[in-house]
PDB file of N, CA and C in Angstrom:
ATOM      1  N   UNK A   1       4.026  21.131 -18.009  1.00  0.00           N
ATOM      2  CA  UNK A   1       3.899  20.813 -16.609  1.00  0.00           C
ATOM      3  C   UNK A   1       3.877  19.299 -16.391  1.00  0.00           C
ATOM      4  N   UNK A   2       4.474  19.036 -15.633  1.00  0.00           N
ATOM      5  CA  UNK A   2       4.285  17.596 -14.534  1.00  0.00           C
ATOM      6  C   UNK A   2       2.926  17.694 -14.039  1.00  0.00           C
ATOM      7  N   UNK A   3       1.909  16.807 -14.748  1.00  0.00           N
ATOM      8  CA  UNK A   3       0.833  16.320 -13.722  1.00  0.00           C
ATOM      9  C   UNK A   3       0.920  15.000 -13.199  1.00  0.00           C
ATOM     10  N   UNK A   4       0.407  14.670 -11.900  1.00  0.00           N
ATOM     11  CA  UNK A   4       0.420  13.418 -11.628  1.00  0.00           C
ATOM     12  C   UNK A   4      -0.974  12.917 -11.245  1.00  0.00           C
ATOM     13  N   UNK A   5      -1.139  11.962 -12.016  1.00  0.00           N
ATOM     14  CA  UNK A   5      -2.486  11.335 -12.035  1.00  0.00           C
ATOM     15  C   UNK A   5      -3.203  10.246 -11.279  1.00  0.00           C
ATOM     16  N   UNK A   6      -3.917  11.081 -10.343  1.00  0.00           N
ATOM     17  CA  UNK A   6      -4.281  10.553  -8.663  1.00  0.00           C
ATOM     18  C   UNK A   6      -5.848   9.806  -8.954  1.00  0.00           C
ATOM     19  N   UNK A   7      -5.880   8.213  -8.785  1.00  0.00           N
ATOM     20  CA  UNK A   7      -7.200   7.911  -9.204  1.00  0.00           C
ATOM     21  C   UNK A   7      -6.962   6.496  -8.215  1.00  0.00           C
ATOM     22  N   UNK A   8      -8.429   6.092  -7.579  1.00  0.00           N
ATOM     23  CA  UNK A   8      -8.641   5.210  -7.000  1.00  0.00           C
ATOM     24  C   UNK A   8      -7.549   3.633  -7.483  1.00  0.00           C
ATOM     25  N   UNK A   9      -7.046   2.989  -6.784  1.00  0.00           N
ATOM     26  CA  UNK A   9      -6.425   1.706  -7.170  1.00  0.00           C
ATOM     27  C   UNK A   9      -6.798   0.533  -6.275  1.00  0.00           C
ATOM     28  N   UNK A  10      -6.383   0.398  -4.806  1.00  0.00           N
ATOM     29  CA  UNK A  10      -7.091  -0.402  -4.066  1.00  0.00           C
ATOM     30  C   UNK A  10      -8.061  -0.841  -4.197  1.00  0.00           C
ATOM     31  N   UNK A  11      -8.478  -2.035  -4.525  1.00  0.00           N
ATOM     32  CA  UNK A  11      -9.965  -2.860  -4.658  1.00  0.00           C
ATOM     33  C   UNK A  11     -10.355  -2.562  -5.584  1.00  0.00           C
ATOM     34  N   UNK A  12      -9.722  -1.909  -7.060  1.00  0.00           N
ATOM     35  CA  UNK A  12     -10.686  -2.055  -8.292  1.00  0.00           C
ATOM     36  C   UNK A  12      -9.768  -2.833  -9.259  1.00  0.00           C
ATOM     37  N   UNK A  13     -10.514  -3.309 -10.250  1.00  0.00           N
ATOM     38  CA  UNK A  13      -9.827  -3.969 -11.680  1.00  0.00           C
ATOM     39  C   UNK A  13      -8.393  -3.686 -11.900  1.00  0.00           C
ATOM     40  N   UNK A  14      -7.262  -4.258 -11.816  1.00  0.00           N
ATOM     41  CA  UNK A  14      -6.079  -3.624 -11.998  1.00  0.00           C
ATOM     42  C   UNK A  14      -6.222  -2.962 -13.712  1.00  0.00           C
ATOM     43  N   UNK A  15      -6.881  -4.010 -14.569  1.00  0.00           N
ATOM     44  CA  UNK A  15      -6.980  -3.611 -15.840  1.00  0.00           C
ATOM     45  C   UNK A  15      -7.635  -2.009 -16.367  1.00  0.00           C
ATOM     46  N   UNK A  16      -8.992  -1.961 -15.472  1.00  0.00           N
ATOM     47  CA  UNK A  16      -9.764  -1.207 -15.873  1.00  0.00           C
ATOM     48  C   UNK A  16      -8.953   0.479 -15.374  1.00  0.00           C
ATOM     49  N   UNK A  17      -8.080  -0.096 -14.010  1.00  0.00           N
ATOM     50  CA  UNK A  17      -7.307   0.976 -13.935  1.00  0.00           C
ATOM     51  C   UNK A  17      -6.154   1.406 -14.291  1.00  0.00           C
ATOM     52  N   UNK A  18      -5.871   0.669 -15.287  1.00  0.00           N
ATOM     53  CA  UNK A  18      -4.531   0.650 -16.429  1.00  0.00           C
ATOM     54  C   UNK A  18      -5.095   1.646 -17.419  1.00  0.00           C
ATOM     55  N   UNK A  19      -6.320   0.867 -17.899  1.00  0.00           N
ATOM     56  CA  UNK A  19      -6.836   1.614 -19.214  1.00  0.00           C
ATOM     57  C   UNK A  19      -7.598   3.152 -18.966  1.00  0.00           C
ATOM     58  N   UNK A  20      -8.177   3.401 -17.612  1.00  0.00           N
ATOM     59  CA  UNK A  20      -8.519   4.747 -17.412  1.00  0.00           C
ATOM     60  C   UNK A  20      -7.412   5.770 -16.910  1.00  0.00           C
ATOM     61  N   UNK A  21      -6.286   5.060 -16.269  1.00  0.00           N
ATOM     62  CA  UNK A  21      -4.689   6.217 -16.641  1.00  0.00           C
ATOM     63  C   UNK A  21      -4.072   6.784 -17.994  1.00  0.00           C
ATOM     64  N   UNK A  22      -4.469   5.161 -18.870  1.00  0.00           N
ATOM     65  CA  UNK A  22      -3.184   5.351 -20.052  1.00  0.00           C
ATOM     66  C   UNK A  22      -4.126   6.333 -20.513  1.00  0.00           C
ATOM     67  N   UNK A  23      -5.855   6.377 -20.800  1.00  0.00           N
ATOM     68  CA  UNK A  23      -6.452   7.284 -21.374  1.00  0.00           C
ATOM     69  C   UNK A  23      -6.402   8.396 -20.846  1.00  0.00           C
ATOM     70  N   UNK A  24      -6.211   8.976 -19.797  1.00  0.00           N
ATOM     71  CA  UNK A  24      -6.144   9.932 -18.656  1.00  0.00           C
ATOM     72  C   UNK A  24      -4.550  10.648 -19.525  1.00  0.00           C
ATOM     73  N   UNK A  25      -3.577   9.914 -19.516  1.00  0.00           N
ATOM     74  CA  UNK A  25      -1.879  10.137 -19.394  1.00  0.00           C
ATOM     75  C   UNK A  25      -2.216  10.739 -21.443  1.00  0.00           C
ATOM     76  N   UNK A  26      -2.882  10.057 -22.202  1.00  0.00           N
ATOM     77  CA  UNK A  26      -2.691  10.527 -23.821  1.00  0.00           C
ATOM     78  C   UNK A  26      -3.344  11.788 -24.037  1.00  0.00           C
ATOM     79  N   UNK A  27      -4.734  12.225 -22.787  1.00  0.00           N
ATOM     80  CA  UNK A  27      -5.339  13.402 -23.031  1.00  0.00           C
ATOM     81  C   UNK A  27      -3.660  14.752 -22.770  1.00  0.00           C
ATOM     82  N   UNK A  28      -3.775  14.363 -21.373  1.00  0.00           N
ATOM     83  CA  UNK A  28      -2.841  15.298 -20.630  1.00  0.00           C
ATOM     84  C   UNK A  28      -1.701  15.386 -21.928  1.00  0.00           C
ATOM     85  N   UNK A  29      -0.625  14.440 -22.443  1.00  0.00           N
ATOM     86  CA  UNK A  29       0.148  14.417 -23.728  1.00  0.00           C
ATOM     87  C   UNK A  29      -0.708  15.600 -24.795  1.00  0.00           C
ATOM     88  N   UNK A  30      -1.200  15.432 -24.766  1.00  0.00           N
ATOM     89  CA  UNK A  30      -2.089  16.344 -26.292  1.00  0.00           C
ATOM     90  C   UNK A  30      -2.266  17.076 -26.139  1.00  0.00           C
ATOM     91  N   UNK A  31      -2.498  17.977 -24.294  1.00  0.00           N
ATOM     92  CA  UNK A  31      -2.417  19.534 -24.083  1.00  0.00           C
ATOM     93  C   UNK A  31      -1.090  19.361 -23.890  1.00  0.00           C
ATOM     94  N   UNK A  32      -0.185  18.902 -23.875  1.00  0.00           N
ATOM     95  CA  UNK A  32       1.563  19.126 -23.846  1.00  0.00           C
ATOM     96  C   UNK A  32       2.197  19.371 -22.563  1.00  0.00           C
ATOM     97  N   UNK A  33       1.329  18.377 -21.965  1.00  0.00           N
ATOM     98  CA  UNK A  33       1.969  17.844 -19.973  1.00  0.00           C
ATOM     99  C   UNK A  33       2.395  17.095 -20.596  1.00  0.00           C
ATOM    100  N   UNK A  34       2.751  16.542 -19.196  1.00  0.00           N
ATOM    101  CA  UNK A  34       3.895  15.257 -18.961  1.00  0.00           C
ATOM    102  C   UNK A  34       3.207  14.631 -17.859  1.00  0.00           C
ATOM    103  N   UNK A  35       2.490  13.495 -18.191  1.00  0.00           N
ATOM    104  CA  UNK A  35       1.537  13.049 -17.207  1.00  0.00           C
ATOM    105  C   UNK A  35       2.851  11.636 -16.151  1.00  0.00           C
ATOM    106  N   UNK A  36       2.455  11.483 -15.130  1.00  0.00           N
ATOM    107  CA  UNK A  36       3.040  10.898 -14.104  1.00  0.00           C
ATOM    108  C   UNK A  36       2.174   9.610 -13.290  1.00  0.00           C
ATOM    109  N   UNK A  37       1.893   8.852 -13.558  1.00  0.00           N
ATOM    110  CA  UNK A  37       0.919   7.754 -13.239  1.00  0.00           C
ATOM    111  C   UNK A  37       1.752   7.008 -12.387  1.00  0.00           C
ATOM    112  N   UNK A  38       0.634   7.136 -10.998  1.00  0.00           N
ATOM    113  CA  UNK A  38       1.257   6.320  -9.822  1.00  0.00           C
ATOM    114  C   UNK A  38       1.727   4.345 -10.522  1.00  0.00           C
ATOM    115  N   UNK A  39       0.997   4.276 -11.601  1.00  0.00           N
ATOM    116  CA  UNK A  39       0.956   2.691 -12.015  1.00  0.00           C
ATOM    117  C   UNK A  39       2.306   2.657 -12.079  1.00  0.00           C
ATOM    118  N   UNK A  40       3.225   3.651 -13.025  1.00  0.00           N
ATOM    119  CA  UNK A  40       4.607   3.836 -13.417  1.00  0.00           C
ATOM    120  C   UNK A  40       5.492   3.993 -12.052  1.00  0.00           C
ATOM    121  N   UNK A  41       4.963   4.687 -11.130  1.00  0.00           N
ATOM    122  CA  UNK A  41       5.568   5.096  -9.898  1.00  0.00           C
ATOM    123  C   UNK A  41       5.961   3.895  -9.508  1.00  0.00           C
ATOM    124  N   UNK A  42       5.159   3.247  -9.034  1.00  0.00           N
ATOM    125  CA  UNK A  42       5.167   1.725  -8.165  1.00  0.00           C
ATOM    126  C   UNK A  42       4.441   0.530  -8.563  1.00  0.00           C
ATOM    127  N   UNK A  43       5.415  -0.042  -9.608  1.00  0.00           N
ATOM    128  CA  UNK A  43       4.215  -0.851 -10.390  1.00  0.00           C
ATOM    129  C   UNK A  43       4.504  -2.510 -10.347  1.00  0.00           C
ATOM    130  N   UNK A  44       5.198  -2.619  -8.750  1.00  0.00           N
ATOM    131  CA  UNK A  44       5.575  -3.882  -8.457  1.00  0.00           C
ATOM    132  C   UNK A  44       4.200  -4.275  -7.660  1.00  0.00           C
ATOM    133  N   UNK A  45       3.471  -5.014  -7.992  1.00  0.00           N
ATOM    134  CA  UNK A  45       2.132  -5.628  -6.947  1.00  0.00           C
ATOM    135  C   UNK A  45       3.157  -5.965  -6.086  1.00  0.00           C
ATOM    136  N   UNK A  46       3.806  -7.048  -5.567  1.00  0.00           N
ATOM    137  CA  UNK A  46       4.595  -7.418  -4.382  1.00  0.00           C
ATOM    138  C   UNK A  46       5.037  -6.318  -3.404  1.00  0.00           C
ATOM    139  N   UNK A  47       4.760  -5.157  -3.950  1.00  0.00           N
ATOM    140  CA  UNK A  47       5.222  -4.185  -2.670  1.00  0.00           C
ATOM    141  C   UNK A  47       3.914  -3.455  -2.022  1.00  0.00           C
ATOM    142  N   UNK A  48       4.165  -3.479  -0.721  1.00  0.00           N
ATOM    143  CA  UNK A  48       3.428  -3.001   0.498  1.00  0.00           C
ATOM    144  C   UNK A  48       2.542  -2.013   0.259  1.00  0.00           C
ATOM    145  N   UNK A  49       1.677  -1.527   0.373  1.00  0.00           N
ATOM    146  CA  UNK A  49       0.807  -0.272   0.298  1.00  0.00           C
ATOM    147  C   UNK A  49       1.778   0.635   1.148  1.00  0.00           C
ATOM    148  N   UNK A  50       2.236   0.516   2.087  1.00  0.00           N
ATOM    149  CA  UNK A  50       3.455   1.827   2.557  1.00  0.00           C
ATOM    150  C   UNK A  50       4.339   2.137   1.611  1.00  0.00           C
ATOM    151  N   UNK A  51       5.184   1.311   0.441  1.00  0.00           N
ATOM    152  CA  UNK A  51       6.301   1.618  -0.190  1.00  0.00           C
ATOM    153  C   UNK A  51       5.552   2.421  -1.272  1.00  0.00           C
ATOM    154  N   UNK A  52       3.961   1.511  -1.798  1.00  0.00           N
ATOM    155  CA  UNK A  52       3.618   2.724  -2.724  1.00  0.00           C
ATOM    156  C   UNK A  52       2.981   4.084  -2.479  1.00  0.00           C
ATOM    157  N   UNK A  53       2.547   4.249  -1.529  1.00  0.00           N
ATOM    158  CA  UNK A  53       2.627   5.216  -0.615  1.00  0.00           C
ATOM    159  C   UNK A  53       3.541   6.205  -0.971  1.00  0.00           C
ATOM    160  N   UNK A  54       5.039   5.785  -0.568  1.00  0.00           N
ATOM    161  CA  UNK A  54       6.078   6.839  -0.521  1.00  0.00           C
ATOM    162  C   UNK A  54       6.486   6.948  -1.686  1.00  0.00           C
ATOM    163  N   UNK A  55       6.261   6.450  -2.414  1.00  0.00           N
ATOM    164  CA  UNK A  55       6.817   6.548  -4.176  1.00  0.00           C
ATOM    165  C   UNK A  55       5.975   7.393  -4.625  1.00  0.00           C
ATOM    166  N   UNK A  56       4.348   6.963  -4.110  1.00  0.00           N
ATOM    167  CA  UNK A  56       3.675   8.109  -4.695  1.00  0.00           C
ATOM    168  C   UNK A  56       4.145   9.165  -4.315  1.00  0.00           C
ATOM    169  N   UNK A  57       4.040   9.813  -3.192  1.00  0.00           N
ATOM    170  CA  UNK A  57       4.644  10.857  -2.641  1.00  0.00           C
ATOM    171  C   UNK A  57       5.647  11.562  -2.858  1.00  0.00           C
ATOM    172  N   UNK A  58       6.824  10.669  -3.397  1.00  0.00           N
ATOM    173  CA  UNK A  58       8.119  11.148  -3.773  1.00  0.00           C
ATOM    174  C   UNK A  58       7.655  11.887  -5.182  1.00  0.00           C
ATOM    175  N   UNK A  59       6.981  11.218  -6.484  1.00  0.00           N
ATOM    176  CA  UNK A  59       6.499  11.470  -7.503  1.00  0.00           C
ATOM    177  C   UNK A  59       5.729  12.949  -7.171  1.00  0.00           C
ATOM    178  N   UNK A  60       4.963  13.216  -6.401  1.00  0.00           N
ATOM    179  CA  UNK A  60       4.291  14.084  -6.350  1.00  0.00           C
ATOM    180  C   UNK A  60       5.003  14.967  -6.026  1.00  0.00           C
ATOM    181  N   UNK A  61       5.998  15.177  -5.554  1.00  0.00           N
ATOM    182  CA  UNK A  61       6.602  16.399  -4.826  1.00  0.00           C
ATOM    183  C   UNK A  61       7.402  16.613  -6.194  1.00  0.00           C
ATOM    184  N   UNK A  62       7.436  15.737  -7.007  1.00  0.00           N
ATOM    185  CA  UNK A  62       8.291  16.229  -8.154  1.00  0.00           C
ATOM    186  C   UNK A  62       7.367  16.922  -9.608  1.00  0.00           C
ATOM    187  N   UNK A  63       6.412  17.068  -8.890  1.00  0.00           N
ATOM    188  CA  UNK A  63       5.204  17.689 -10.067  1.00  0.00           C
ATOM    189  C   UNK A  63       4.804  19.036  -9.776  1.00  0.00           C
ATOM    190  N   UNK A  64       4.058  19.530 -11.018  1.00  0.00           N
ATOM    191  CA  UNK A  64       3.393  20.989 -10.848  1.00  0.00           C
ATOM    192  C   UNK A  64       2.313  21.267 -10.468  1.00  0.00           C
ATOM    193  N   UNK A  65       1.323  19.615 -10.797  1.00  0.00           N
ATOM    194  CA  UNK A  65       0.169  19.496 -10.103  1.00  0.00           C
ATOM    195  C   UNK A  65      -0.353  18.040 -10.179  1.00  0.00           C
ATOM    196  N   UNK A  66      -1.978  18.022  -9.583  1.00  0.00           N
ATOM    197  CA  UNK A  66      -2.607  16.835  -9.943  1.00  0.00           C
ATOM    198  C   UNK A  66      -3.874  16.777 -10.801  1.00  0.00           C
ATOM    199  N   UNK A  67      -4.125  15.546 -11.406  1.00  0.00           N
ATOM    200  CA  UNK A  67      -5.234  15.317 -11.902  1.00  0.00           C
ATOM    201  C   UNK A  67      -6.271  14.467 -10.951  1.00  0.00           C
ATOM    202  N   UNK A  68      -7.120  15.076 -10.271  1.00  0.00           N
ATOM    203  CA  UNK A  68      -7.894  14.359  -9.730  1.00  0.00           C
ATOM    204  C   UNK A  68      -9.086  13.878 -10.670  1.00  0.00           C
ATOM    205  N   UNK A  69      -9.072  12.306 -10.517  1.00  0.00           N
ATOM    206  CA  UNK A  69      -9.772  11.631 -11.429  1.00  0.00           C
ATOM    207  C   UNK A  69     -11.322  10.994 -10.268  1.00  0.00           C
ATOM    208  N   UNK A  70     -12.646  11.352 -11.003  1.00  0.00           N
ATOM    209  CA  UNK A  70     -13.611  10.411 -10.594  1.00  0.00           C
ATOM    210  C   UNK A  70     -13.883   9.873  -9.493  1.00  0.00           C
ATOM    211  N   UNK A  71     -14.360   9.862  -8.433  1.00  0.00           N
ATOM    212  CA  UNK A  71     -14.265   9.084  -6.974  1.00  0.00           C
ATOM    213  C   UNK A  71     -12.885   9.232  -6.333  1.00  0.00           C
ATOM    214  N   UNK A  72     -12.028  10.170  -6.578  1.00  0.00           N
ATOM    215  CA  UNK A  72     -10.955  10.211  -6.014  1.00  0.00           C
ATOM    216  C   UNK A  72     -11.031  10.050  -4.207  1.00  0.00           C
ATOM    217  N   UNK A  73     -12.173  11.028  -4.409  1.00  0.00           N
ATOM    218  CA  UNK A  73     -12.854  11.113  -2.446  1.00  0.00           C
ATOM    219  C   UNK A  73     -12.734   9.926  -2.347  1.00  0.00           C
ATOM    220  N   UNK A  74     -12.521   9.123  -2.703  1.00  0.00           N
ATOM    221  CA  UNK A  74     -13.225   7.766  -1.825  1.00  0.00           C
ATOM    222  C   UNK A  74     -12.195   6.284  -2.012  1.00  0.00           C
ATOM    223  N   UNK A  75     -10.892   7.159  -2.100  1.00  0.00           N
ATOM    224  CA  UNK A  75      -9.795   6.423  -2.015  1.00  0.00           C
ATOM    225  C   UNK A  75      -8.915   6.738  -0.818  1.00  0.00           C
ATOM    226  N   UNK A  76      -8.443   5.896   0.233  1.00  0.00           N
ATOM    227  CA  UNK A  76      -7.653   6.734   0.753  1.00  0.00           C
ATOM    228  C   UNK A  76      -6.304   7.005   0.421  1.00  0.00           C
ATOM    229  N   UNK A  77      -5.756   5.685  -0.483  1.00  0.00           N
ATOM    230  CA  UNK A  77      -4.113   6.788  -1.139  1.00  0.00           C
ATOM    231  C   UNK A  77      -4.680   8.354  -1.582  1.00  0.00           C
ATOM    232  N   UNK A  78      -5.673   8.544  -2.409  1.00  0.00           N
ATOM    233  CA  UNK A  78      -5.528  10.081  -3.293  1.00  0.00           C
ATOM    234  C   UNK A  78      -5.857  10.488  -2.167  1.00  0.00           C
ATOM    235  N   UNK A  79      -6.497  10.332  -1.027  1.00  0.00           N
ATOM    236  CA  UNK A  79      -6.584  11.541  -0.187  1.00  0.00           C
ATOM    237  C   UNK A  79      -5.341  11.776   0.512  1.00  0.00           C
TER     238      UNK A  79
END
């Protein structure tokens, strides 16, 4: 399966949210998904919160499901 891995980004560590996807993306690999990380989706900083928006979106419609990660509530992209 396509999961795509939905976790807070706006206003936190770009790093810390590199390293809690890639760890997120090697679990999902090892049950034998195919993990989908918005970082990969849209991973130009110079673009708009609308363009990553729709990339996310586009990504998602191309999956089987999501991984909701940790405080997801309290992002408004994952919501």
């Amino acid at each position: 399966m396509k999961i795509y891995i939905s976790l807070p980004i706006t206003g936190h560590d770009i790093e810390e949210v590199e390293a809690r996807c890639i760890f997120i993306a090697a679990i999902l690999q090892e049950q034998g998904h195919t993990p989908i990380s918005p970082l990969e989706v849209s991973s130009d900083p110079e673009t708009t919160y609308a363009e990553h928006m729709g990339r996310d979106i586009s990504a998602l419609l191309c999956c089987d499901a999501v991984y909701f990660c940790k405080d997801w509530e309290t992002s408004r992209g994952c919501r």
